[in-house]
C-alpha atoms as a PDB file:
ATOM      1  CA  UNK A   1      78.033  99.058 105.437  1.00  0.00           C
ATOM      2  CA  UNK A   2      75.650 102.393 105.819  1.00  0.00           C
ATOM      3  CA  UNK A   3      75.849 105.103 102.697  1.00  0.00           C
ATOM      4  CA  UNK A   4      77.594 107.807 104.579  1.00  0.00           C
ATOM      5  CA  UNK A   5      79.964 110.768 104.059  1.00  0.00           C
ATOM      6  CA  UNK A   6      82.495 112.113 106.563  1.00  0.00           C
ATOM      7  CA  UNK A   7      83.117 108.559 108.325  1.00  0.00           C
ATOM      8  CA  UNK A   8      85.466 105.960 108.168  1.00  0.00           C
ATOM      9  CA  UNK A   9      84.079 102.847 107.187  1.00  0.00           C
ATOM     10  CA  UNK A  10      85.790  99.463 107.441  1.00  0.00           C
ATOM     11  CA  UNK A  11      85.765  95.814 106.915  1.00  0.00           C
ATOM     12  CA  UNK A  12      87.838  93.024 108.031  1.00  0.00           C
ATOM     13  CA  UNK A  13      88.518  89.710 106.956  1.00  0.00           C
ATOM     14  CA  UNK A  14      90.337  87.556 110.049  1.00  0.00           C
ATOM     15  CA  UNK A  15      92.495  84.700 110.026  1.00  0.00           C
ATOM     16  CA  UNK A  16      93.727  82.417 112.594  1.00  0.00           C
ATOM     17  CA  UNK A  17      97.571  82.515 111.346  1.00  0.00           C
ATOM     18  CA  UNK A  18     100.051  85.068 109.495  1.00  0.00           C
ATOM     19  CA  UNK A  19     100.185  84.001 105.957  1.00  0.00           C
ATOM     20  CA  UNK A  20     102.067  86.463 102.924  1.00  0.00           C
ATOM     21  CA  UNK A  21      99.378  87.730 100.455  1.00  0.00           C
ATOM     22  CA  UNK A  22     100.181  88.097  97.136  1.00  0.00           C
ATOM     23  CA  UNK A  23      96.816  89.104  96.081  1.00  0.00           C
ATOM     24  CA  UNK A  24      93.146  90.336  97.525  1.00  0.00           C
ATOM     25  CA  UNK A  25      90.300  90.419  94.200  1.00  0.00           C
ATOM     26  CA  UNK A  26      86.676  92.437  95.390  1.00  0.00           C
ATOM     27  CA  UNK A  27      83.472  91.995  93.149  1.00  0.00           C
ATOM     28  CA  UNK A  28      81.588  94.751  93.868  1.00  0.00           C
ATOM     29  CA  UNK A  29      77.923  94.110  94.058  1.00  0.00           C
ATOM     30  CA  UNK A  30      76.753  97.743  92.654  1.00  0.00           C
ATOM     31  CA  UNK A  31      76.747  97.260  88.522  1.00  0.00           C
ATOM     32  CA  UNK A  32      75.271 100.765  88.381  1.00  0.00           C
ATOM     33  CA  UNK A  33      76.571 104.709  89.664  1.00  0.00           C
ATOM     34  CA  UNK A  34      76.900 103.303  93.146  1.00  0.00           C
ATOM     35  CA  UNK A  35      79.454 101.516  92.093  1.00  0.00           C
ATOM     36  CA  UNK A  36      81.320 104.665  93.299  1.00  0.00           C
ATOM     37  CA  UNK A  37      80.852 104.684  96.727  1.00  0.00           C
ATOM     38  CA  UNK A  38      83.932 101.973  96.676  1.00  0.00           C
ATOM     39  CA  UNK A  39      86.252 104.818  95.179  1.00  0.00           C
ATOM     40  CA  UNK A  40      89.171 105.234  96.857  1.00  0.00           C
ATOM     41  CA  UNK A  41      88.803 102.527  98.932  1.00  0.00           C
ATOM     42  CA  UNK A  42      92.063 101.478 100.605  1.00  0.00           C
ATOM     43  CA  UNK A  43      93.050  97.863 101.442  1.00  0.00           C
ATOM     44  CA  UNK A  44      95.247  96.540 103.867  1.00  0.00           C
ATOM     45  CA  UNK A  45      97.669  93.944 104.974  1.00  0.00           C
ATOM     46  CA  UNK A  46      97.408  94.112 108.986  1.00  0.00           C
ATOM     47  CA  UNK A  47      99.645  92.085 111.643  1.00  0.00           C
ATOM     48  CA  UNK A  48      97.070  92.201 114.463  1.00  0.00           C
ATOM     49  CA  UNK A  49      99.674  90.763 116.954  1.00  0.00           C
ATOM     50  CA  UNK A  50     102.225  93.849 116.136  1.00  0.00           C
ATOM     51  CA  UNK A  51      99.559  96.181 114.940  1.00  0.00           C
ATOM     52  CA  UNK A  52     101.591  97.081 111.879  1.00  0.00           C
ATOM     53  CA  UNK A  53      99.385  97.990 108.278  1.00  0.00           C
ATOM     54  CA  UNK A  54     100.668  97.382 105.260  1.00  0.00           C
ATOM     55  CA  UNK A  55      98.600  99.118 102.489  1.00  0.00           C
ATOM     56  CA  UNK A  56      98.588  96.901  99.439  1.00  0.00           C
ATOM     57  CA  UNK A  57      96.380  99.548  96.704  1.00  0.00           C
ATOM     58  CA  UNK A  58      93.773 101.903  96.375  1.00  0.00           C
ATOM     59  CA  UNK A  59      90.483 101.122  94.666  1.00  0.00           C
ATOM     60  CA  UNK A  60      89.965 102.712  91.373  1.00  0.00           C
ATOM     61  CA  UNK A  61      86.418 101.918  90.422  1.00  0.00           C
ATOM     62  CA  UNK A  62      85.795 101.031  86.572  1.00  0.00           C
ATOM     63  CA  UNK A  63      83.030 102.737  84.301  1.00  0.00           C
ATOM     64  CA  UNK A  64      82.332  99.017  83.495  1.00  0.00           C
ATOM     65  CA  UNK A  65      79.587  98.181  85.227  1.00  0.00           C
ATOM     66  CA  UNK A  66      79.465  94.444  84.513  1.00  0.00           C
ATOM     67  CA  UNK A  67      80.937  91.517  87.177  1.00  0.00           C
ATOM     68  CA  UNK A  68      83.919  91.371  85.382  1.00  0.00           C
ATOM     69  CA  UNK A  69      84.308  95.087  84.994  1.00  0.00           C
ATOM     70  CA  UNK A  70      83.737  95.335  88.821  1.00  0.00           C
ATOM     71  CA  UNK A  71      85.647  92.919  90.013  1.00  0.00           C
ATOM     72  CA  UNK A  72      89.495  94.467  91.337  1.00  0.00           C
ATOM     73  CA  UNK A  73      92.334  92.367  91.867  1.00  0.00           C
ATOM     74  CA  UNK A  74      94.545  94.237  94.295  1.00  0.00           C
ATOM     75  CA  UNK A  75      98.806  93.249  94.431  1.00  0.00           C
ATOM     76  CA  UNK A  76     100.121  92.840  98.029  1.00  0.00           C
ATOM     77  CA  UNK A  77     103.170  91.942  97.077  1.00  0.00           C
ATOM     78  CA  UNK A  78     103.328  89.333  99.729  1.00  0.00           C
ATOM     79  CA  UNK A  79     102.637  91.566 102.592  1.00  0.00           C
ATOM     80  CA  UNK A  80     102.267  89.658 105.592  1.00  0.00           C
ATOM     81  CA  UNK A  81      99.653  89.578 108.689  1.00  0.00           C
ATOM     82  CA  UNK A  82      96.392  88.193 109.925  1.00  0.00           C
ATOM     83  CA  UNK A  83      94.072  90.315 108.532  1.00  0.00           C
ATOM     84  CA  UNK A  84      93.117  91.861 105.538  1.00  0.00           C
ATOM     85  CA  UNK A  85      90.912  95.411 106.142  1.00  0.00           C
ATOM     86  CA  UNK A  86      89.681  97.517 103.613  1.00  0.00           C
ATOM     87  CA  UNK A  87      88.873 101.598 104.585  1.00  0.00           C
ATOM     88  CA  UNK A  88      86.941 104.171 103.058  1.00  0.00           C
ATOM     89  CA  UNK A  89      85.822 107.872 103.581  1.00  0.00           C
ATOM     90  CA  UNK A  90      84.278 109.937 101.226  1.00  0.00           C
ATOM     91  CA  UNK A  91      84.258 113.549 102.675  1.00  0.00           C
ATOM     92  CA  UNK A  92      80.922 115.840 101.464  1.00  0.00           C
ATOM     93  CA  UNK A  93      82.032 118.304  98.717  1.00  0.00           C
ATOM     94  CA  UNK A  94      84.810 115.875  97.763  1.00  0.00           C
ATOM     95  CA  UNK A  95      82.626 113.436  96.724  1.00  0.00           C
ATOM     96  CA  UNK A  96      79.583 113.051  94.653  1.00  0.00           C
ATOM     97  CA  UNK A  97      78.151 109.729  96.353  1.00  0.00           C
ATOM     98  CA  UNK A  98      78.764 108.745 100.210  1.00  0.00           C
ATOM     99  CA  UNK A  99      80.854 106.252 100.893  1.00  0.00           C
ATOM    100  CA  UNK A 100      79.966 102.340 101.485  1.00  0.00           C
ATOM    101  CA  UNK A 101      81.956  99.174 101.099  1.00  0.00           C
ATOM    102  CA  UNK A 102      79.406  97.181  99.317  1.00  0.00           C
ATOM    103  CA  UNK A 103      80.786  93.643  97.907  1.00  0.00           C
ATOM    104  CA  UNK A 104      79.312  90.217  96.681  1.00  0.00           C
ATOM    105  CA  UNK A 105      82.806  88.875  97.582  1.00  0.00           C
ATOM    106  CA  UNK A 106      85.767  89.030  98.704  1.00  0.00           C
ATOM    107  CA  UNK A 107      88.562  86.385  98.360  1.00  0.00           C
ATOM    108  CA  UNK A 108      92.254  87.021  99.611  1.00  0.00           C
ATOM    109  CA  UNK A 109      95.024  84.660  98.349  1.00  0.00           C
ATOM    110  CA  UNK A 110      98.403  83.738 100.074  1.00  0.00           C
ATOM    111  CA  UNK A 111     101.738  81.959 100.024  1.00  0.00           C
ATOM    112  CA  UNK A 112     101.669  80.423 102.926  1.00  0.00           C
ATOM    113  CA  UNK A 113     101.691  80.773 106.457  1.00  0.00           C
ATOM    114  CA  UNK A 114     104.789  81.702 108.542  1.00  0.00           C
ATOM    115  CA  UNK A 115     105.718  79.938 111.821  1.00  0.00           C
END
C-alpha cells in the first residue's frame, strides 16, 4: 500500500470456504526503520457471509531487522471465516513514520473447513 498517515489501510486475503485459523505468520519486506510503518497493525478473522471480525493480534514490530526477526506469527485461536484482513492507521503526531502494510508474504494456516 501508499506511505500515509491519517488513513485506514487494508489488505485482504480471500478464500472460497470458511475454514478455523489457528495461525496467520507476515514477513515483512522492510529490514530497515520502515519496518515501522507495520506497527500496530491489526489482523483479522472475517466471516464475509455474516460480516462478523474476529481480531486475532496486534502487530508489534521487532528491532530485529533480519527475515527472521521480521517475520510475526499471529494466534487466531481457531477463529473462523473466509477472510483474513489486516488494518492499519498511523495518525500524524502519534506516529513517527506513516503507515503502510508492506509484506514479502503472507501465509494463513487452518484446521479445516466447516460445512
Amino acid at each position: 500500500t501508499q506511505y500515509v498517515f491519517n488513513t485506514d489501510l487494508w489488505f485482504k486475503m480471500k478464500f472460497d470456504e470458511v475454514f478455523c485459523f489457528f495461525e496467520v505468520v507476515i514477513i515483512q519486506s522492510h529490514l530497515d526503520k520502515g519496518a515501522t510503518r507495520m506497527q500496530d497493525t491489526k489482523v483479522f478473522v472475517v466471516n464475509a457471509d455474516t460480516g462478523i471480525e474476529n481480531l486475532c493480534g496486534v502487530l508489534r514490530i521487532s528491532s530485529v531487522l533480519t527475515i527472521k526477526g521480521q517475520t510475526y506469527r499471529i494466534p487466531c485461536h481457531l477463529k473462523c471465516g473466509n477472510e483474513v484482513k489486516l488494518t492499519v492507521r498511523h495518525d500524524q503526531g502519534g506516529y513517527e513514520k506513516e503507515a503502510c502494510i508492506h509484506m514479502t508474504e503472507i501465509m494463513a494456516f487452518g484446521a479445516g473447513n466447516l460445512l
